[in-house]
PDB file of N, CA and C in Angstrom:
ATOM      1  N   UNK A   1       0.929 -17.279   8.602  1.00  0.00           N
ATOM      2  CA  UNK A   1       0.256 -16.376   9.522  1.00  0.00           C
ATOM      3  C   UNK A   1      -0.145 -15.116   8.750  1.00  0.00           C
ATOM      4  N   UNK A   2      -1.577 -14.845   8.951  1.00  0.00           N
ATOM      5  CA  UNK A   2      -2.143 -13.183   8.302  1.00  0.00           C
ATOM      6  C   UNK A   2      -1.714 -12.676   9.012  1.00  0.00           C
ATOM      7  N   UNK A   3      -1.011 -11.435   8.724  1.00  0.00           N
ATOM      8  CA  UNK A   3      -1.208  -9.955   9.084  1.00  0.00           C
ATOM      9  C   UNK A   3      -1.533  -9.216   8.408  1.00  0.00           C
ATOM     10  N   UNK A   4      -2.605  -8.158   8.870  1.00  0.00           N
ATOM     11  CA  UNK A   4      -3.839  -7.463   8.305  1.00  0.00           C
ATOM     12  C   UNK A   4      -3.195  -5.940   8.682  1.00  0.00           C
ATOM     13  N   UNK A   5      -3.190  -4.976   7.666  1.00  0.00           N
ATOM     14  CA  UNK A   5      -3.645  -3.351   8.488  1.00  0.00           C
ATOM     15  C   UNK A   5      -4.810  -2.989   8.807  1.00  0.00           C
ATOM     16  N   UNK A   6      -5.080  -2.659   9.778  1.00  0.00           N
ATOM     17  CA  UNK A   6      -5.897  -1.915  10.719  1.00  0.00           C
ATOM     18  C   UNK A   6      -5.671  -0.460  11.612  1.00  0.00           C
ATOM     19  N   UNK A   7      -7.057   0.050  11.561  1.00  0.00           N
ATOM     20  CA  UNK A   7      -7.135   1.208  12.375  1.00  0.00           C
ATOM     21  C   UNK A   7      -6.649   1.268  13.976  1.00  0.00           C
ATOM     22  N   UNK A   8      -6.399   1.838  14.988  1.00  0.00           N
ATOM     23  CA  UNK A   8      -6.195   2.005  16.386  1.00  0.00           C
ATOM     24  C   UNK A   8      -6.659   3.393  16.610  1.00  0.00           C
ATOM     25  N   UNK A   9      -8.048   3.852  16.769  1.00  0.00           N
ATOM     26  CA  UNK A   9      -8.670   4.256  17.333  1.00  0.00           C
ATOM     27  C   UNK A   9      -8.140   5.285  18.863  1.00  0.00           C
ATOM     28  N   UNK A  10      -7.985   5.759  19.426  1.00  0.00           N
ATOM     29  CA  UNK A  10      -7.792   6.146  20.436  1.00  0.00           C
ATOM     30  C   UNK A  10      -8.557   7.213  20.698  1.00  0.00           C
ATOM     31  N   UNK A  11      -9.262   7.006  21.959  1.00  0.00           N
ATOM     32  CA  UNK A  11      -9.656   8.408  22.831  1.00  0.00           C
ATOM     33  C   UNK A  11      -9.968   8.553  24.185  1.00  0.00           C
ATOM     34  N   UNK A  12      -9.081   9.883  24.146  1.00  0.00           N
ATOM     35  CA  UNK A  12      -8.692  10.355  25.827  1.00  0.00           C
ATOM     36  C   UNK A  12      -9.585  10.879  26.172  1.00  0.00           C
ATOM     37  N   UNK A  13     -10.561  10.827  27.108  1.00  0.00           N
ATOM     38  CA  UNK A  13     -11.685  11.973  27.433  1.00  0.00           C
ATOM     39  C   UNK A  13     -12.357  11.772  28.913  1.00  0.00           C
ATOM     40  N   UNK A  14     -13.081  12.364  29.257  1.00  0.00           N
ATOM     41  CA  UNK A  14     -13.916  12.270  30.383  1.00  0.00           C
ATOM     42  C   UNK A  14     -14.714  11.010  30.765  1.00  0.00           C
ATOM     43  N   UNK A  15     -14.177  10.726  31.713  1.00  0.00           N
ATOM     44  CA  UNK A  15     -14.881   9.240  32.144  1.00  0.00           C
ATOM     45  C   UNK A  15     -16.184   9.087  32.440  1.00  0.00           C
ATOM     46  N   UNK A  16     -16.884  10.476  32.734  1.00  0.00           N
ATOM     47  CA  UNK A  16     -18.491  10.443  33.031  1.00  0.00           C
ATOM     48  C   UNK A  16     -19.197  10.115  31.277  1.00  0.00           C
ATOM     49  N   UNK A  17     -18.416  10.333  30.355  1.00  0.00           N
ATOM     50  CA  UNK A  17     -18.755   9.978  29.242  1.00  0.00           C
ATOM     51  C   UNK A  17     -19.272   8.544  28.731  1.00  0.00           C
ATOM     52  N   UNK A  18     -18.225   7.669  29.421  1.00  0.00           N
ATOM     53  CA  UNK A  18     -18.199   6.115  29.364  1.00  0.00           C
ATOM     54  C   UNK A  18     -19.180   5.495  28.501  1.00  0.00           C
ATOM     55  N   UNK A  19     -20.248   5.434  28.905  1.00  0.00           N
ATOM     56  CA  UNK A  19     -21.758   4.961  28.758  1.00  0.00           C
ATOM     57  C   UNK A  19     -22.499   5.197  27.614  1.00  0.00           C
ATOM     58  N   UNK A  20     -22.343   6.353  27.196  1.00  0.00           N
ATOM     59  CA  UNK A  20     -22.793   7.111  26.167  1.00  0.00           C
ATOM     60  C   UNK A  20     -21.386   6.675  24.548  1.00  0.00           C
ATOM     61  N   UNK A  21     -20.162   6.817  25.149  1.00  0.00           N
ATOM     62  CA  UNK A  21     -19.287   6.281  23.716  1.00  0.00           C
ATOM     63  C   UNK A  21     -19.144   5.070  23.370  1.00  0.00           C
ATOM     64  N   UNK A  22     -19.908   4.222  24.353  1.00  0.00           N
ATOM     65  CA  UNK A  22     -19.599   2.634  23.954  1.00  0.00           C
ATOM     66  C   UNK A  22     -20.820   2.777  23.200  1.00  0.00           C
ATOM     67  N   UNK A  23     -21.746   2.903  23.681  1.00  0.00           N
ATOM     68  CA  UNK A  23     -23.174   2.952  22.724  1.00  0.00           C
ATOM     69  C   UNK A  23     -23.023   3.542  21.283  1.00  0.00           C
ATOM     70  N   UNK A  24     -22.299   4.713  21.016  1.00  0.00           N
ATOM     71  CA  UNK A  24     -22.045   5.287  19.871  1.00  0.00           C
ATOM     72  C   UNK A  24     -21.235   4.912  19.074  1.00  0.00           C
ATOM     73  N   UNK A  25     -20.111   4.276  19.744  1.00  0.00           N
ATOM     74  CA  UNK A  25     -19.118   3.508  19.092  1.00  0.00           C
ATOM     75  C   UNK A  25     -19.910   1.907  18.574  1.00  0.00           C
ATOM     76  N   UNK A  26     -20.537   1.773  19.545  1.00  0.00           N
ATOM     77  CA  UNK A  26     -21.009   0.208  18.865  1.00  0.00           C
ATOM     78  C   UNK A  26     -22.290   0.669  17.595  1.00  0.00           C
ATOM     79  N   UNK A  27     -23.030   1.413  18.043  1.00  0.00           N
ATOM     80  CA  UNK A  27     -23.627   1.747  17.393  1.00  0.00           C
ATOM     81  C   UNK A  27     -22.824   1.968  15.341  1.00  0.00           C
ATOM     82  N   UNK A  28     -21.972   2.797  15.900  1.00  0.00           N
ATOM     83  CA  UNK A  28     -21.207   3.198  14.707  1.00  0.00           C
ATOM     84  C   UNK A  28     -20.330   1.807  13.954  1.00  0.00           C
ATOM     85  N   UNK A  29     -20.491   1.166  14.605  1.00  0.00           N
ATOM     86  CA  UNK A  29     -19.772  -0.238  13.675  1.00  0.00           C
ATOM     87  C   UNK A  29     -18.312  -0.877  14.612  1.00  0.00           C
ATOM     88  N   UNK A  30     -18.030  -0.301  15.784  1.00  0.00           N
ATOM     89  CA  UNK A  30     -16.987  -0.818  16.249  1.00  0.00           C
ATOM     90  C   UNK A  30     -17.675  -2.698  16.708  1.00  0.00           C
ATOM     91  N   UNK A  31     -16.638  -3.369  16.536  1.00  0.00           N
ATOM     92  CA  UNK A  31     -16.617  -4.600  16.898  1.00  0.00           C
ATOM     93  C   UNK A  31     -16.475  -5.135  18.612  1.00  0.00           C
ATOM     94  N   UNK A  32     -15.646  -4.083  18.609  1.00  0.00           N
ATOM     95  CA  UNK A  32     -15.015  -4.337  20.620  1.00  0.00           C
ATOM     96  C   UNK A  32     -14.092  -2.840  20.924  1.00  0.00           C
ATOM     97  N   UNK A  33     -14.094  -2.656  21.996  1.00  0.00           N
ATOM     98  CA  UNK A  33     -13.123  -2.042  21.979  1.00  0.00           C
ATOM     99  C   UNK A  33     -12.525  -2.309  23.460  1.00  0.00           C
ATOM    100  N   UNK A  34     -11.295  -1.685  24.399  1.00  0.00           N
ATOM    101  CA  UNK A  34     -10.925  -1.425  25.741  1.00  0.00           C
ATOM    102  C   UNK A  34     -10.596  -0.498  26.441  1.00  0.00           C
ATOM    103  N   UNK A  35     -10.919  -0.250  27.644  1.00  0.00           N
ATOM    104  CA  UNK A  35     -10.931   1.060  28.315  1.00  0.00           C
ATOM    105  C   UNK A  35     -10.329   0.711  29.562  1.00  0.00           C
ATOM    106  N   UNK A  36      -9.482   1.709  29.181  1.00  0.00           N
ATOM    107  CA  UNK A  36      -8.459   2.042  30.485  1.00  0.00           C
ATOM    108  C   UNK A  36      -8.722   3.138  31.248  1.00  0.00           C
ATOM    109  N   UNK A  37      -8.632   3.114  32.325  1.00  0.00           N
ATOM    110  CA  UNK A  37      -8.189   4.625  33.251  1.00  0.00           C
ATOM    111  C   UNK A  37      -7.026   5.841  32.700  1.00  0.00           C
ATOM    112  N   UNK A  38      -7.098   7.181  32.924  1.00  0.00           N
ATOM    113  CA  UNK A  38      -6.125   7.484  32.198  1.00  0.00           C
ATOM    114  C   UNK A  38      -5.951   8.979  33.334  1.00  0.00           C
ATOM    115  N   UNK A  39      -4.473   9.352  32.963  1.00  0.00           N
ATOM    116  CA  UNK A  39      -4.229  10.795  34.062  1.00  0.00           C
ATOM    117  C   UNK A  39      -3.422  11.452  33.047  1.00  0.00           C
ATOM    118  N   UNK A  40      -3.375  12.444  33.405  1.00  0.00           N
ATOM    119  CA  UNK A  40      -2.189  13.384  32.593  1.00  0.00           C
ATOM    120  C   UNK A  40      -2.821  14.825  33.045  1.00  0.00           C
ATOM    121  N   UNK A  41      -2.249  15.668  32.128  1.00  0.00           N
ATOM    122  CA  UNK A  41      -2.057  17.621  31.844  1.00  0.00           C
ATOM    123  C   UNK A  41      -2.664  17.186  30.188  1.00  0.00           C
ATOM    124  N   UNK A  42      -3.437  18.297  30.307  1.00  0.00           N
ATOM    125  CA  UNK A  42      -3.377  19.262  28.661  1.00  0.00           C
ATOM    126  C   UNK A  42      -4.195  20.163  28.870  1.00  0.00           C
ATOM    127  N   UNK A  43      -4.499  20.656  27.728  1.00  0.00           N
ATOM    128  CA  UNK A  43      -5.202  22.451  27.730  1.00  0.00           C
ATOM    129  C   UNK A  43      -6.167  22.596  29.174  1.00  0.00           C
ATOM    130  N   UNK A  44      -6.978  21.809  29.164  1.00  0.00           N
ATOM    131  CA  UNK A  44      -8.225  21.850  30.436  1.00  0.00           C
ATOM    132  C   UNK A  44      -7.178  21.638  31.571  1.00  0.00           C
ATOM    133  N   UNK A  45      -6.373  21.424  31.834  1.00  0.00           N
ATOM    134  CA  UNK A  45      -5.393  21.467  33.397  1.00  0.00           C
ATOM    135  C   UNK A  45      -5.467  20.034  33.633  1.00  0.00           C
ATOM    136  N   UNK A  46      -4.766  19.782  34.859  1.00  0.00           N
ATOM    137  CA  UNK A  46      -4.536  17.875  35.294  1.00  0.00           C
ATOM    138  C   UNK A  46      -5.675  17.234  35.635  1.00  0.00           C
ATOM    139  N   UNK A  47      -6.080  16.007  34.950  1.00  0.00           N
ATOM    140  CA  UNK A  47      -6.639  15.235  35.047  1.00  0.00           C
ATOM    141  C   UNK A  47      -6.061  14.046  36.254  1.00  0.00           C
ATOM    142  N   UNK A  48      -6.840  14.185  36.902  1.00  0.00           N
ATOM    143  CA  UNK A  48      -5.989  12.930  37.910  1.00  0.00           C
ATOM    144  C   UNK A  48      -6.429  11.653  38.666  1.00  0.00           C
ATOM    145  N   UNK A  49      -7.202  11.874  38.404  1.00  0.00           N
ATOM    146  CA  UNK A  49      -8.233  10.507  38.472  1.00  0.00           C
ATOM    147  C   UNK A  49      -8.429  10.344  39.998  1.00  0.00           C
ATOM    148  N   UNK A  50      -8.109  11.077  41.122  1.00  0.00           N
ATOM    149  CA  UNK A  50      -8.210  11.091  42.575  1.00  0.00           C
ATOM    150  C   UNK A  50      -9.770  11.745  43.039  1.00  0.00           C
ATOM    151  N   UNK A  51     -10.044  12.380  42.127  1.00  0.00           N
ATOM    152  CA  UNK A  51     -11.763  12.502  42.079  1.00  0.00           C
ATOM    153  C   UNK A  51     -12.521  12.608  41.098  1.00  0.00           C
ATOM    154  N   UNK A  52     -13.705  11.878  41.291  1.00  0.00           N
ATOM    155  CA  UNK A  52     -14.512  10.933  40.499  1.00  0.00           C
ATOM    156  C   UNK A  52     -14.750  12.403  38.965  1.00  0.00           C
ATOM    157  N   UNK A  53     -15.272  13.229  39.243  1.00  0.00           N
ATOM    158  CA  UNK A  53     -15.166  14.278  38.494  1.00  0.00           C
ATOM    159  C   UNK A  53     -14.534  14.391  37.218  1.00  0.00           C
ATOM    160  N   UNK A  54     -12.962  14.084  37.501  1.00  0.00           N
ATOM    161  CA  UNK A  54     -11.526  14.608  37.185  1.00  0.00           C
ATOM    162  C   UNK A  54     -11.463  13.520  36.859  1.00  0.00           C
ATOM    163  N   UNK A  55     -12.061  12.584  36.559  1.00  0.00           N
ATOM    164  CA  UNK A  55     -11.357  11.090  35.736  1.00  0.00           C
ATOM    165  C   UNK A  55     -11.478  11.105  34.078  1.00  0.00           C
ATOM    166  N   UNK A  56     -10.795  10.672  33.892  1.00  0.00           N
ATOM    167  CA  UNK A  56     -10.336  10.461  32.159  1.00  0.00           C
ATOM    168  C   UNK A  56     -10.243   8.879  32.182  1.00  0.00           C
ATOM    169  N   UNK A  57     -10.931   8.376  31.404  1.00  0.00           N
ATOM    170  CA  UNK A  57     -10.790   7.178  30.527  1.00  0.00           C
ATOM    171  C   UNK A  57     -10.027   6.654  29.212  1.00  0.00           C
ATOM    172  N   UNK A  58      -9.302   6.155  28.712  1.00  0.00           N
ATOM    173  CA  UNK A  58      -8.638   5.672  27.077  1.00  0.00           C
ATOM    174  C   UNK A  58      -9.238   4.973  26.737  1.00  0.00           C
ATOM    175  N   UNK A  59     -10.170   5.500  25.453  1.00  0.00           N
ATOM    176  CA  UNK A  59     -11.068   4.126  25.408  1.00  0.00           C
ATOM    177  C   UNK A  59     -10.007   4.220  23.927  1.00  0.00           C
ATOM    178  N   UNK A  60      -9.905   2.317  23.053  1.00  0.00           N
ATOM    179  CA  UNK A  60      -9.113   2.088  22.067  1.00  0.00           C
ATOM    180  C   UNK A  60     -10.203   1.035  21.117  1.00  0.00           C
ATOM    181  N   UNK A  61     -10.559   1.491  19.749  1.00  0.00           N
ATOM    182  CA  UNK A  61     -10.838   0.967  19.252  1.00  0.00           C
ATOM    183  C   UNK A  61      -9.699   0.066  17.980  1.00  0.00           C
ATOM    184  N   UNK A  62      -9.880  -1.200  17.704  1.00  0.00           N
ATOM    185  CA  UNK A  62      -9.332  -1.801  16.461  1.00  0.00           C
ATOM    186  C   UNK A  62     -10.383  -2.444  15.267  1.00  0.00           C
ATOM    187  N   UNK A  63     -10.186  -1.130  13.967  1.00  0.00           N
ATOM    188  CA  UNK A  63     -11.010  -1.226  13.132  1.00  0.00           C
ATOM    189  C   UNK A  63     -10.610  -0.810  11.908  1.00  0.00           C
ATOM    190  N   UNK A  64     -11.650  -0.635  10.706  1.00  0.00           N
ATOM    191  CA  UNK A  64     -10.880  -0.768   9.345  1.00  0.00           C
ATOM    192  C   UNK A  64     -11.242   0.844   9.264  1.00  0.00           C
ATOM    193  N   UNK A  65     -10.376   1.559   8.354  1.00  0.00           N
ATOM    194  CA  UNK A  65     -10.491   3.160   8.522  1.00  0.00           C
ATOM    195  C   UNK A  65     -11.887   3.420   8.147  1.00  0.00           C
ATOM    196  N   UNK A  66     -13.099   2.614   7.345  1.00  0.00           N
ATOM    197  CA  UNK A  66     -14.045   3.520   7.468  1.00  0.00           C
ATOM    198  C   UNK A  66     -14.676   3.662   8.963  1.00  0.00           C
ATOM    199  N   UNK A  67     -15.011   3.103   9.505  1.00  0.00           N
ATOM    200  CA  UNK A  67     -15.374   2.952  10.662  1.00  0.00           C
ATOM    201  C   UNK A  67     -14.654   3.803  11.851  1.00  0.00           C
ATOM    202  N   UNK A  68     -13.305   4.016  11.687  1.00  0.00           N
ATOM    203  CA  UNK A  68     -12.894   4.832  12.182  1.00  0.00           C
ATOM    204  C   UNK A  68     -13.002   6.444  11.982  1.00  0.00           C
ATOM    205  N   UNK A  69     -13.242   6.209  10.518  1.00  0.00           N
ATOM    206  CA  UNK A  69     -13.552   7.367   9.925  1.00  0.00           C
ATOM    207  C   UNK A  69     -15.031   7.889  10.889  1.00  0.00           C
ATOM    208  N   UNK A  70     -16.210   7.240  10.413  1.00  0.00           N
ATOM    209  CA  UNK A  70     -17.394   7.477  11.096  1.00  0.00           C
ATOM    210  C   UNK A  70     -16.962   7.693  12.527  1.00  0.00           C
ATOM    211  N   UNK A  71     -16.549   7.009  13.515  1.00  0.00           N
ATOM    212  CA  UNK A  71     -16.700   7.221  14.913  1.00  0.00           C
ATOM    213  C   UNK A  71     -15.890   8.539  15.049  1.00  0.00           C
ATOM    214  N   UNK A  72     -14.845   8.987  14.434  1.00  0.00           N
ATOM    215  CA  UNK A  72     -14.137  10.160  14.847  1.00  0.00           C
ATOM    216  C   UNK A  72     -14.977  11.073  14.670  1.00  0.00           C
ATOM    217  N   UNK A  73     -15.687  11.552  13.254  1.00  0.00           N
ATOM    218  CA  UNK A  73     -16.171  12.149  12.814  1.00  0.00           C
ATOM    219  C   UNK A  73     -17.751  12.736  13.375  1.00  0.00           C
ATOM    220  N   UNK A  74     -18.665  11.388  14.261  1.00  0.00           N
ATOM    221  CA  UNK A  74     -19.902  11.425  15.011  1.00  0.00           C
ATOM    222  C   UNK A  74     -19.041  12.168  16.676  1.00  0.00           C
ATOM    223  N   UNK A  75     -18.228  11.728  17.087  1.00  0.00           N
ATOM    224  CA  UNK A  75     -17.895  12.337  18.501  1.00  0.00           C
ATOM    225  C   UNK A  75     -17.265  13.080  18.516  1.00  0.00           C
ATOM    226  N   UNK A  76     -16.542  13.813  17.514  1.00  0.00           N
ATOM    227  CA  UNK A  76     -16.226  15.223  16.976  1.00  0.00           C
ATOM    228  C   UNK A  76     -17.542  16.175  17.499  1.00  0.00           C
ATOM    229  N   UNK A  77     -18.308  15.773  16.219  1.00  0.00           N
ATOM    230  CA  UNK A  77     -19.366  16.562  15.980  1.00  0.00           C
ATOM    231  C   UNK A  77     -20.190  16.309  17.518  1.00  0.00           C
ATOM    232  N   UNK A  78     -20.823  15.622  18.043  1.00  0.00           N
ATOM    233  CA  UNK A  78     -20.953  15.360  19.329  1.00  0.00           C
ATOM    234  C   UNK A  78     -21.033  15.786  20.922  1.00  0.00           C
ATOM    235  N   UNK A  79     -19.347  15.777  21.065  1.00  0.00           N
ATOM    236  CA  UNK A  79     -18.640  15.987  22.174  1.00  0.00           C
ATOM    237  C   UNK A  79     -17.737  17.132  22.544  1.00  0.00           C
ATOM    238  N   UNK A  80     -17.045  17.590  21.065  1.00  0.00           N
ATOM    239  CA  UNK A  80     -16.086  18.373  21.384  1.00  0.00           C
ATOM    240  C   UNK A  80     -16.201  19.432  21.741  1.00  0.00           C
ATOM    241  N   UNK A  81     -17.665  20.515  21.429  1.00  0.00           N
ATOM    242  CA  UNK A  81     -17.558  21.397  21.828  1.00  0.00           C
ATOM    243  C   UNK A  81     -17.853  21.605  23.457  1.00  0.00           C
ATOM    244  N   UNK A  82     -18.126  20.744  24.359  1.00  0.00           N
ATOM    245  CA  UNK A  82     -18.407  20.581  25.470  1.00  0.00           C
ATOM    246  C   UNK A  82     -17.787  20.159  26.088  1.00  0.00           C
ATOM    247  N   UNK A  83     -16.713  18.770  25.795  1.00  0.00           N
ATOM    248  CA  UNK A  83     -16.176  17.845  27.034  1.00  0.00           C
ATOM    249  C   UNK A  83     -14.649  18.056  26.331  1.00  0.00           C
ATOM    250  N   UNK A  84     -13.643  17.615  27.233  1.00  0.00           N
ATOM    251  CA  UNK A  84     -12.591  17.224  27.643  1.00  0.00           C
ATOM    252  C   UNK A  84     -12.460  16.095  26.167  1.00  0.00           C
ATOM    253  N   UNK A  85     -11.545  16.430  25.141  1.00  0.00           N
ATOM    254  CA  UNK A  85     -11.854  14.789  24.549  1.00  0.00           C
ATOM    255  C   UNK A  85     -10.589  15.209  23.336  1.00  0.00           C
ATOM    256  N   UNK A  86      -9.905  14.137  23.169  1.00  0.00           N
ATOM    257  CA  UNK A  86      -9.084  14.048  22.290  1.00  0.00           C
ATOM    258  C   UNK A  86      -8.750  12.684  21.643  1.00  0.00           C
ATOM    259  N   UNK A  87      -8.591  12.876  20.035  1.00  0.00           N
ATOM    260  CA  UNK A  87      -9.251  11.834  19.234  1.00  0.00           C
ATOM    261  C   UNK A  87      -7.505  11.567  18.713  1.00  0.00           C
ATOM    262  N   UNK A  88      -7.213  10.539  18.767  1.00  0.00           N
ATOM    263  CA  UNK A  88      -6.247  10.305  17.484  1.00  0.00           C
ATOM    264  C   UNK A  88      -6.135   8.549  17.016  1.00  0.00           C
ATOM    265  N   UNK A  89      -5.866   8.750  15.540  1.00  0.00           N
ATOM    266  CA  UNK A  89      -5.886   7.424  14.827  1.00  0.00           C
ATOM    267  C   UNK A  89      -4.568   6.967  14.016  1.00  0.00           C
ATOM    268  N   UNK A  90      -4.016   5.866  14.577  1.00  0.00           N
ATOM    269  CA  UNK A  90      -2.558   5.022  13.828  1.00  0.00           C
ATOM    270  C   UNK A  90      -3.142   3.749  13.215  1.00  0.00           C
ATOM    271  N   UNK A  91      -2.154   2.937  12.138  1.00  0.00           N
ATOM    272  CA  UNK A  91      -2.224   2.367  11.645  1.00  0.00           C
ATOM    273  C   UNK A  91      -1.157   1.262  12.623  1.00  0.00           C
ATOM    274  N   UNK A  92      -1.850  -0.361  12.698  1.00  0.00           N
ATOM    275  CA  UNK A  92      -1.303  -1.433  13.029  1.00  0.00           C
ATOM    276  C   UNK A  92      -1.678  -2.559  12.161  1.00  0.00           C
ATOM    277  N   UNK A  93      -0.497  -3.291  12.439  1.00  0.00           N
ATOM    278  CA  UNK A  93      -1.197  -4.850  11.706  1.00  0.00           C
ATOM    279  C   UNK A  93      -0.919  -5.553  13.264  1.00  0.00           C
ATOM    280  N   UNK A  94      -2.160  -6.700  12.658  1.00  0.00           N
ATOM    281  CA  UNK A  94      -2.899  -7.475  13.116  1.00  0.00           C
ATOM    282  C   UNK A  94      -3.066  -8.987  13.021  1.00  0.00           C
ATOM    283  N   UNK A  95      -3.083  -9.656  13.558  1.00  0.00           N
ATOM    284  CA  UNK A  95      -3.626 -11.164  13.531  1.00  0.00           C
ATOM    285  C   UNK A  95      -4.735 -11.186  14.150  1.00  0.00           C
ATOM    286  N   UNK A  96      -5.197 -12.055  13.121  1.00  0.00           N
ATOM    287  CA  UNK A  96      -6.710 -12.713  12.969  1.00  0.00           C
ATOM    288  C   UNK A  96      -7.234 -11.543  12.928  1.00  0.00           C
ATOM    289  N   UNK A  97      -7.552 -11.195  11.793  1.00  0.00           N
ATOM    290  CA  UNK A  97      -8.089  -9.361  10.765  1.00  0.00           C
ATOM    291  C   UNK A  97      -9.933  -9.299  11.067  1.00  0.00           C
ATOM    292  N   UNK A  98      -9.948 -10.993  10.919  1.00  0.00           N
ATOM    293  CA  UNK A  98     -11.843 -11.156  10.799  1.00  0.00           C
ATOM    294  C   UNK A  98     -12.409 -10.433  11.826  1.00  0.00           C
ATOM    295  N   UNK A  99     -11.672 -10.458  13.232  1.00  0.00           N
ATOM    296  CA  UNK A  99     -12.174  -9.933  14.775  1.00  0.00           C
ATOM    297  C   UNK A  99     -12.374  -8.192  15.069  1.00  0.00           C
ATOM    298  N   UNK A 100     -11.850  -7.994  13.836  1.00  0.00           N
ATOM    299  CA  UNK A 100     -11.831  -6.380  13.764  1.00  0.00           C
ATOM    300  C   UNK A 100     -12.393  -5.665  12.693  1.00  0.00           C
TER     301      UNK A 100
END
């Protein structure tokens, strides 16, 4: 059995965003990614997903660090000075490496 290292992608941000980071992300070389609903507190106050507004999404990419590199780096530059958005990237291994 392969196991591969790979990137894990993560970002917490505004759900009216949706539409616009899958495009940029695919655009940018992601393969797939999944998006969850998401709630919490941080600097901007509670996110709670009880109105449409106030929703936060997790979107998770699995990819090789350049690519991660690029997508952090385009929705940095992008998004941050305007929206709700927080970026962070871990290392996982993987089966079946080709899909990512």
């Amino acid at each position: 059995m392969e196991m591969t290292t790979r990137k894990l992608l993560t970002i917490v941000t505004e759900a009216a965003l949706e539409d616009m980071l899958v495009r940029d992300i695919e655009n940018l070389g992601a393969r797939g990614y999944t998006i969850t609903d998401a709630r919490g507190k941080g600097s901007r106050g509670m996110r709670d997903a009880t109105w449409a507004p106030h929703a936060n999404i997790r979107l998770e990419v699995l990819c090789d660090a350049d690519t991660a590199h690029a997508i952090c780096t385009a929705l940095r530059e992008r998004y941050y000075d305007n929206y709700s958005m927080v970026m962070y990237v871990g290392e996982v291994v993987v089966l079946r490496p080709e899909k990512f």
